[in-house]
Protein backbone atom coordinates (compact mmCIF):
# COMPACT_ATOMS: atom_id res chain seq x y z
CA UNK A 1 113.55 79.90 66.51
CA UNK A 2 114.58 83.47 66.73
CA UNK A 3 115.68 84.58 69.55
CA UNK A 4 114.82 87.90 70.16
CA UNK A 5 117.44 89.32 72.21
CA UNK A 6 118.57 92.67 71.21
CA UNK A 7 120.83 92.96 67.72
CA UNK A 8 122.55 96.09 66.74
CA UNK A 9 122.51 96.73 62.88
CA UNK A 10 126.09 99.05 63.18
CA UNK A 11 125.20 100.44 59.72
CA UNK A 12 122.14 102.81 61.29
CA UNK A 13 124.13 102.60 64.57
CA UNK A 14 121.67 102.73 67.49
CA UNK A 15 121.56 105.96 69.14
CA UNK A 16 122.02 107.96 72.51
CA UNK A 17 118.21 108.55 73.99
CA UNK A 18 118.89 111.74 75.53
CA UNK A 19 115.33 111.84 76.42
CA UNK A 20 114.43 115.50 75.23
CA UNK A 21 118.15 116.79 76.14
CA UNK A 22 117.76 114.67 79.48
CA UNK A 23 121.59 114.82 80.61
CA UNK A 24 121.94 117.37 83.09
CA UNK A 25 122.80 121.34 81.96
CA UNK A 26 121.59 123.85 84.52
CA UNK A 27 123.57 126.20 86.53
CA UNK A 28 121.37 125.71 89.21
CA UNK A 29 119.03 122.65 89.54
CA UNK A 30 115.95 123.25 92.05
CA UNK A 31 115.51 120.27 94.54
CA UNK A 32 112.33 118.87 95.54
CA UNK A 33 110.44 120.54 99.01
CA UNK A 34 110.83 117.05 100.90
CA UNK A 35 109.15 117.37 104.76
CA UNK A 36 112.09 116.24 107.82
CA UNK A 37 109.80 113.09 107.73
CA UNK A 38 111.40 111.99 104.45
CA UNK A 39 115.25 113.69 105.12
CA UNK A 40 115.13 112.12 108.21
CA UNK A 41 115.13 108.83 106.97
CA UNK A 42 115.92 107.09 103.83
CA UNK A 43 113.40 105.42 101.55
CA UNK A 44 113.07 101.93 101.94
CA UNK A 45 114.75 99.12 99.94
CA UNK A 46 111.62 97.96 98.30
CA UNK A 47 108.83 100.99 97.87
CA UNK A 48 106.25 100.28 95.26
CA UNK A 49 105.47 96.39 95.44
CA UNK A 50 105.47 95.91 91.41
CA UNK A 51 106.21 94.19 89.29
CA UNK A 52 106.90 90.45 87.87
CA UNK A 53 107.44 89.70 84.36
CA UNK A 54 105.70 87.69 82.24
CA UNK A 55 101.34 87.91 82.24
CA UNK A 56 98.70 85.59 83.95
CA UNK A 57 101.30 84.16 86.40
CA UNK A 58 100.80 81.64 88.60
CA UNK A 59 101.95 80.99 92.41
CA UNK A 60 102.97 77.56 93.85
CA UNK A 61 100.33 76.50 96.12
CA UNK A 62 97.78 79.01 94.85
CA UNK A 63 96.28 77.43 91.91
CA UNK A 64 93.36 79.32 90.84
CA UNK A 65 94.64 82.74 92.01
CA UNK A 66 96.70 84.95 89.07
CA UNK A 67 99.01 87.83 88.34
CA UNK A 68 99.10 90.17 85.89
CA UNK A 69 100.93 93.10 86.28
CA UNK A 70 101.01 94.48 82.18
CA UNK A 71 99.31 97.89 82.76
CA UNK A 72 97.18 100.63 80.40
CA UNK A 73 99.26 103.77 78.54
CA UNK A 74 96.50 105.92 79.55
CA UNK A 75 96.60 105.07 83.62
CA UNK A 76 99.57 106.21 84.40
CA UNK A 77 98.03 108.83 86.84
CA UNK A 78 100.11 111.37 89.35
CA UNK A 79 103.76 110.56 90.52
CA UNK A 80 103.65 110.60 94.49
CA UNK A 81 107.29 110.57 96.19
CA UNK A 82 107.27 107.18 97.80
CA UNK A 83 104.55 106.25 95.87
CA UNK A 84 100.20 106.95 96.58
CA UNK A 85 96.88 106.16 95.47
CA UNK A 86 96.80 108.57 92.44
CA UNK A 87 99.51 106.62 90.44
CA UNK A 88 99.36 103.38 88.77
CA UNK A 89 102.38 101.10 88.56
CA UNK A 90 102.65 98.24 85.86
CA UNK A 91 105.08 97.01 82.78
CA UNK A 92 104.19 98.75 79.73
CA UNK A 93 105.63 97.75 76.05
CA UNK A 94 108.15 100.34 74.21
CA UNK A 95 109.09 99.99 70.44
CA UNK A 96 112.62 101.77 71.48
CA UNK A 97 112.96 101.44 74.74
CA UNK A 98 111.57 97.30 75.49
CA UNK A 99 109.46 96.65 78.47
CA UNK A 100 109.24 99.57 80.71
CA UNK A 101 108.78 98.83 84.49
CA UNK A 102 106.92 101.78 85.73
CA UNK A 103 107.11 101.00 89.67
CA UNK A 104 110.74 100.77 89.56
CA UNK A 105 111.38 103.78 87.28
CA UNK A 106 109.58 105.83 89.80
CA UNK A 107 111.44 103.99 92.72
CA UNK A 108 114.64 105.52 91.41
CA UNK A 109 113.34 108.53 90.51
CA UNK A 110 112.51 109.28 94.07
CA UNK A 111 115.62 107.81 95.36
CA UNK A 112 117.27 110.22 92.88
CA UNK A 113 115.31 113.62 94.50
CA UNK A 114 116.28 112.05 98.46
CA UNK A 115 119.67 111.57 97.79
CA UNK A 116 119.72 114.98 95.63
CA UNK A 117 118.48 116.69 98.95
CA UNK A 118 121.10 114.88 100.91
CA UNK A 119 123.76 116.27 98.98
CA UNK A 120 122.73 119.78 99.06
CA UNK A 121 121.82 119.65 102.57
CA UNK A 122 125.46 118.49 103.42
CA UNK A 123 126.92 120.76 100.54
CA UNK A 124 129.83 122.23 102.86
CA UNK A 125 130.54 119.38 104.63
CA UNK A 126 129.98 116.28 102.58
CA UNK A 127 133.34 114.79 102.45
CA UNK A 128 133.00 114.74 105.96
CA UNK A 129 129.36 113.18 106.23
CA UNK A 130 128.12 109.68 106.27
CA UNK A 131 124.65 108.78 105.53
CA UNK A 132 122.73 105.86 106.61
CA UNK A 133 120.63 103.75 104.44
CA UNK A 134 119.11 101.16 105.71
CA UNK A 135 120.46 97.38 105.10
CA UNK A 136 119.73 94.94 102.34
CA UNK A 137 121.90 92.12 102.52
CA UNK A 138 123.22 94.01 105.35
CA UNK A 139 124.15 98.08 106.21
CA UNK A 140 124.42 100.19 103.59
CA UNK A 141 126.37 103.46 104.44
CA UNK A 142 127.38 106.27 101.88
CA UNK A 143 130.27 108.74 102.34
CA UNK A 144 132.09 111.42 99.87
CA UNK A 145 135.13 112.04 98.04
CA UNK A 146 134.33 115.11 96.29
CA UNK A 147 136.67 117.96 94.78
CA UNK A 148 136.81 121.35 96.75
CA UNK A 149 135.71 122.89 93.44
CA UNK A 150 132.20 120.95 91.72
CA UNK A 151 129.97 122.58 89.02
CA UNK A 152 126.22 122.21 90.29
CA UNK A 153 125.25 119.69 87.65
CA UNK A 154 127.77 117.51 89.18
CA UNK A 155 125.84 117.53 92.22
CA UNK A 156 123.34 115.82 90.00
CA UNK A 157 125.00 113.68 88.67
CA UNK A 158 126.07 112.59 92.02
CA UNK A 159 122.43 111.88 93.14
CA UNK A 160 121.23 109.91 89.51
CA UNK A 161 124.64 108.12 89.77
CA UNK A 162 124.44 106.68 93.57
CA UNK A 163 120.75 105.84 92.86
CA UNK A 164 121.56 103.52 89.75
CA UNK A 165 124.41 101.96 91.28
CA UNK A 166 121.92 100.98 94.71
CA UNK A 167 119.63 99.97 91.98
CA UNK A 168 122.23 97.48 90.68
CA UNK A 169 122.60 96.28 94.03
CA UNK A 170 119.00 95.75 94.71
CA UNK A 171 119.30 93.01 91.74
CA UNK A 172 122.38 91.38 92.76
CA UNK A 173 120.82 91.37 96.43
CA UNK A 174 117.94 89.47 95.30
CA UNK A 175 119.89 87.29 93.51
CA UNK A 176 121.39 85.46 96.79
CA UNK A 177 118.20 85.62 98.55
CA UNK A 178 117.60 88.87 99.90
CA UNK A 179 113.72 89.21 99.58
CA UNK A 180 110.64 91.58 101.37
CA UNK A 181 109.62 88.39 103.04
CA UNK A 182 112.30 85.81 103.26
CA UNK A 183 111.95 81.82 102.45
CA UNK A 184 108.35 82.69 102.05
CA UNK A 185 108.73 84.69 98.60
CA UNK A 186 112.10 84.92 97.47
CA UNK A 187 112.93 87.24 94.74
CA UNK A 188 115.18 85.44 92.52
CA UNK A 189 113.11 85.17 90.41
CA UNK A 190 112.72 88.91 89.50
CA UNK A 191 116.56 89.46 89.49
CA UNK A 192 117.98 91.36 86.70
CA UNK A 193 115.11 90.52 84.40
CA UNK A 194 114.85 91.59 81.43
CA UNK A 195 113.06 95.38 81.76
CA UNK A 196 114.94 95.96 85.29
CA UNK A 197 118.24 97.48 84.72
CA UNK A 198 116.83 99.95 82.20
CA UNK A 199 114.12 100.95 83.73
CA UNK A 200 116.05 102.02 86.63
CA UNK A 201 118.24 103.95 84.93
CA UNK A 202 115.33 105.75 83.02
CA UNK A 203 114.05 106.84 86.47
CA UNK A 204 116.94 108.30 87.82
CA UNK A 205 117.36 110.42 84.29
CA UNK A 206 113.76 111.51 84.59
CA UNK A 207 114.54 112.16 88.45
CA UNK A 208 117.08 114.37 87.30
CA UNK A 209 115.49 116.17 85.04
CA UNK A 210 112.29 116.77 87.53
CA UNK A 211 115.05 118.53 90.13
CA UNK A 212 115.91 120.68 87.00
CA UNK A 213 112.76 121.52 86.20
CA UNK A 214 110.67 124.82 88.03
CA UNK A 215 107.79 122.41 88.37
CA UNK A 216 106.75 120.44 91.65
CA UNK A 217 108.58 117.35 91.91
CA UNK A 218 105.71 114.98 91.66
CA UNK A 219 104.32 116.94 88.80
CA UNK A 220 107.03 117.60 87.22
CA UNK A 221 107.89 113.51 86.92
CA UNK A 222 104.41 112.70 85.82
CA UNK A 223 104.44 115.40 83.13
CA UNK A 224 108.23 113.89 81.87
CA UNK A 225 107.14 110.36 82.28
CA UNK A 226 104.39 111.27 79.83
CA UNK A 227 106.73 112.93 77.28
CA UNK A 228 109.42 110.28 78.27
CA UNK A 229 106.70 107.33 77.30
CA UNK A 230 105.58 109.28 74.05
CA UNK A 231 109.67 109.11 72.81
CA UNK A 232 110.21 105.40 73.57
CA UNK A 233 106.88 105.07 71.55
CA UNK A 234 104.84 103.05 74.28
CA UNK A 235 102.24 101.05 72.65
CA UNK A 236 98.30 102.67 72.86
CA UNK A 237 96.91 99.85 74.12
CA UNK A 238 97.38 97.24 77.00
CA UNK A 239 96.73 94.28 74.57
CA UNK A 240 100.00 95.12 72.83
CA UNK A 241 101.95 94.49 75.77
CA UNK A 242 100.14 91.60 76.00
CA UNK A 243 101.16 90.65 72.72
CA UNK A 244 104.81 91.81 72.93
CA UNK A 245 104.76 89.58 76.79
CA UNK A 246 103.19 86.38 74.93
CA UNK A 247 106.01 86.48 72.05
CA UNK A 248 109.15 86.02 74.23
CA UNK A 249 107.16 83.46 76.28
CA UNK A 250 109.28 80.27 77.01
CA UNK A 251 112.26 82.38 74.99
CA UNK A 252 112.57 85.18 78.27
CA UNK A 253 110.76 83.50 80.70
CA UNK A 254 108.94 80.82 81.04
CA UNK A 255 104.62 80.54 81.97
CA UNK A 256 104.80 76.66 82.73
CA UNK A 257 106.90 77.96 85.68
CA UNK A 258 104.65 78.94 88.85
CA UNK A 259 105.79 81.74 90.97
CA UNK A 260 108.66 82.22 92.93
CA UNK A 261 110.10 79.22 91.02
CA UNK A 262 113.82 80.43 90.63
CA UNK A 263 113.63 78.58 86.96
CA UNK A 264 110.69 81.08 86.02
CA UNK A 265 113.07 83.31 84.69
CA UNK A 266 115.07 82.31 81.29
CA UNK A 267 117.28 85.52 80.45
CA UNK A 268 118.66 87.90 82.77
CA UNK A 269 119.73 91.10 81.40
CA UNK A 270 123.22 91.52 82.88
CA UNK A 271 124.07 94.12 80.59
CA UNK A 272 128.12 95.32 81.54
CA UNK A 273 128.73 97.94 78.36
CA UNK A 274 128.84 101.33 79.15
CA UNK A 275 125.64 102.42 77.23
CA UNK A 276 122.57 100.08 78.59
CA UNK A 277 120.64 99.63 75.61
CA UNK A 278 117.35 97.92 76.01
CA UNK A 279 116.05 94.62 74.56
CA UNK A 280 113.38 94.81 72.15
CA UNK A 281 110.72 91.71 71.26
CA UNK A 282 110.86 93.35 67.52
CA UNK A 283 114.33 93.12 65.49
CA UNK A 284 112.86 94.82 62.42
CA UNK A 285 115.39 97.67 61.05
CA UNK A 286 113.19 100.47 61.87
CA UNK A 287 112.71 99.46 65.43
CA UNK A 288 115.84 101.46 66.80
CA UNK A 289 116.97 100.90 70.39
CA UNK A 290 117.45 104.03 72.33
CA UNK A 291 120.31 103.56 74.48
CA UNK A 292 120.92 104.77 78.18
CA UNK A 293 124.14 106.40 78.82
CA UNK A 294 125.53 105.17 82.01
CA UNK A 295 126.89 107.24 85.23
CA UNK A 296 130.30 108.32 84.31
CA UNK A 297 133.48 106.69 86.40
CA UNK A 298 134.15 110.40 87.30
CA UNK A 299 131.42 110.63 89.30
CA UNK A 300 131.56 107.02 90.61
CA UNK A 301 134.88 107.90 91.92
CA UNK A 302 133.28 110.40 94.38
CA UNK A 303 131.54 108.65 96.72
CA UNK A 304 131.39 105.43 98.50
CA UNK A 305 128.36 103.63 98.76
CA UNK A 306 129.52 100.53 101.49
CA UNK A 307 128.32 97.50 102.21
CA UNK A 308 128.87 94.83 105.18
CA UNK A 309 127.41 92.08 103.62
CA UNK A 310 125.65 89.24 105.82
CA UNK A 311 126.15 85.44 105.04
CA UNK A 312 124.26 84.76 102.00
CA UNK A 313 126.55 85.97 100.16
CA UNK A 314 129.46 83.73 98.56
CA UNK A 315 131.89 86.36 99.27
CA UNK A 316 135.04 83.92 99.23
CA UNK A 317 134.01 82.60 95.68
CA UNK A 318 133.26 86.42 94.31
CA UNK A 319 135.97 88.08 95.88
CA UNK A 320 138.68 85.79 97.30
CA UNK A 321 140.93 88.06 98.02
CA UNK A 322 138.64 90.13 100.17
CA UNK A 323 139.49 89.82 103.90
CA UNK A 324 136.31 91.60 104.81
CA UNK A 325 132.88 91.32 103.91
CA UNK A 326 132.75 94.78 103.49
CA UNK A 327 131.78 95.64 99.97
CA UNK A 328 130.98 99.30 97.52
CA UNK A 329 129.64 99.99 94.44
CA UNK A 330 133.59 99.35 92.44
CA UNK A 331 132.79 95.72 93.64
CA UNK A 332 129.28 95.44 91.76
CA UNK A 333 131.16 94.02 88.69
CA UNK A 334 132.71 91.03 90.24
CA UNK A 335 128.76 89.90 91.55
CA UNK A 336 127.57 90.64 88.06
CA UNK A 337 130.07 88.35 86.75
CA UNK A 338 129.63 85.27 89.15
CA UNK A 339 126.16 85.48 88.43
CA UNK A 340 126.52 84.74 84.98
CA UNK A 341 128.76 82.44 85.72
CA UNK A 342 126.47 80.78 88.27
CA UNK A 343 123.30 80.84 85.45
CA UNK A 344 125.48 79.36 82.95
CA UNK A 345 126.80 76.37 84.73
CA UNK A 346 123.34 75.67 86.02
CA UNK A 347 122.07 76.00 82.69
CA UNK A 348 124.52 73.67 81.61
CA UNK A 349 124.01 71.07 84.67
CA UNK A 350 120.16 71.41 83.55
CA UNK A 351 120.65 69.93 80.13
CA UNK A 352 123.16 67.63 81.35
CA UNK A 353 120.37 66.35 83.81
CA UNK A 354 117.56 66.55 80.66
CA UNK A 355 120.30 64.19 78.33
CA UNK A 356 120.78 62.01 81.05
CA UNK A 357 117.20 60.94 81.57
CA UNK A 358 116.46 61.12 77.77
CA UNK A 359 119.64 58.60 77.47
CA UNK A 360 117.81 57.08 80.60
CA UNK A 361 114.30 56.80 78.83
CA UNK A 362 115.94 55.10 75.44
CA UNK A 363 117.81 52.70 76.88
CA UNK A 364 114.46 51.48 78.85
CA UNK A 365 112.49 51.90 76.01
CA UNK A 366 114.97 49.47 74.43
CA UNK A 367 115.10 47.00 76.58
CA UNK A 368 111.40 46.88 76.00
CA UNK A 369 111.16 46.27 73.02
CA UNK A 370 113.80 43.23 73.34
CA UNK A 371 112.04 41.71 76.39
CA UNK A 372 109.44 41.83 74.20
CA UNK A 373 110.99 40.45 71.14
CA UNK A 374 112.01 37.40 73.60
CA UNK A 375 108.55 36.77 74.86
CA UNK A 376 106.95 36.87 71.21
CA UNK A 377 109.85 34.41 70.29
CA UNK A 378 109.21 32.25 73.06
């Protein structure tokens, strides 16, 4: 069976999706108007409530009720910071760019324009500033180590590259537990999946390139999220997400599985190169992979985005050596990597477990058949 994760053919190499010239160039980026209600306090951990992947899902204990969040080209309506009734939030199907999660695109688009603001509100002083962002898995806190002398697109940078890397985190946080409402619906199952990671990324380009533009900020992201949807070549019409959802059914995730089962999910995307390129259901040679480029370790080296981690977290198995529990975004590598260490040996334990009862259920069914072979003799 094929199985559908992404394949580079290296002799049409798969490209750079600069996403009209996306990568930050002006001299002088305009910021969002944001009210002292938003500066005043950051945006929460989860914002938009969407969305799980896979179609017609089911929830344990719910058995006639469904979920399907697969959403319509045509509805994406107006970007709101923080989200509103005029947008619509859903996954949508890409031929370049795989499934597109439209609720957490915008999510980092916005987080993107607040941390923008937070920058250039604490311009003169930010090496000296600490900013407060709420706790997932416990505090998050983000200070600066910037040069005396920074070109405004750096600034930028800075925002798009602090919001991916709390992105990351949000994943990895879900991972061990950390959920909206805990025990009750955990979020494993969402972790890393297969249209996350990208789709974060994507919104903190487009947030970028809203602060550039001399639009509005909410109009300016729903008039590049248009454009941005119209390059990845989103399919016209909801039943072709449909279709692309049904095909890696039981290959990426699995519909036999009710929600929040932690087994629902069959591939995590836990992509570590340093261009994220998406994963496409097609792996015909014309349909090309655009691939994000990721923040630079320039700019990762200029801030610190610290966390003090609570107990759910394995610390002493991830980092052993640690004598804290105090964690930043350099440390998001070693969690990527015990999670797919953690998937793999449980995958592995799984099909032990699935050979041992199939060993199990022949040697019963053999002994059958000879107590049965005795009796006829008899």
């Amino acid at each position: 069976m094929t199985s559908y994760l992404p394949k580079i053919n290296w002799s049409t190499l798969t490209i750079i999706f600069y996403l009209l010239c996306a990568l930050p160039q002006s001299l002088s980026p305009k910021p969002p108007i944001l009210s002292k209600k938003y500066l005043n306090k950051s945006p929460g951990r989860v914002i938009r409530t969407c969305c799980a992947f896979g179609s017609d899902l089911r929830y344990v204990g719910i058995p006639f009720a469904r979920r399907n969040d697969i959403m319509d080209r045509d509805n994406l309506g107006l970007h709101q910071f923080l989200g509103g009734k005029y947008e619509e939030n859903g996954i949508i199907y890409t031929k370049h760019g795989g499934f597109i999660d439209i609720g957490h695109l915008r999510d980092y688009a916005d987080w993107t324009a607040y941390l923008y603001n937070q920058i250039k509100m604490h311009k003169k002083v930010l090496n000296e500033t600490t900013i407060k962002l709420g706790a997932e898995g416990g505090k998050k806190s983000l200070s600066f180590n910037v040069p005396e002398i920074m070109e405004e697109v750096d600034y930028l940078n800075l925002a798009g590259s602090i919001a991916y890397d709390l992105s990351l985190w949000h994943e990895i946080a879900t991972y061990f537990g950390v959920s909206l409402i805990p025990i009750i619906l955990p979020e494993k199952f969402s972790s890393f999946s297969p249209e996350d990671v990208y789709s974060n990324l994507l919104g903190t380009i487009i947030g970028m390139m809203a602060i550039e533009s001399d639009k509005d900020y909410n109009i300016a992201v729903t008039t590049i999220l248009e454009e941005v949807m119209d390059k990845l070549g989103a399919v016209e019409d909801i039943e072709d997400s449909y279709i692309a959802m049904n095909k890696v059914e039981s290959i990426w995730w699995d519909s036999k599985k009710p929600l929040p089962g932690k087994k629902f999910l069959l591939k995590r995307n836990l992509d570590t190169e340093k261009e994220l390129l998406p994963w496409l259901v097609e792996s015909e040679s014309d349909s090309i992979a655009y691939s994000l480029p990721k923040p630079t370790e320039r700019i990762r080296q200029m801030y610190h985005l610290t966390l003090k981690l609570n107990e759910k977290f394995p610390l002493e198995d991830i980092l052993p050596e640690r004598e804290t529990r105090k964690v930043t975004q350099h440390d998001f590598s070693a969690f990527v990597s015990y999670i797919k260490y953690t998937d793999k040996k449980e995958e592995e334990e799984s099909m032990n477990l699935t050979k041992k009862r199939a060993k199990k259920r022949y040697v019963t069914f053999l002994q059958f058949i000879k107590n049965d072979r005795n009796r006829i003799s008899k």
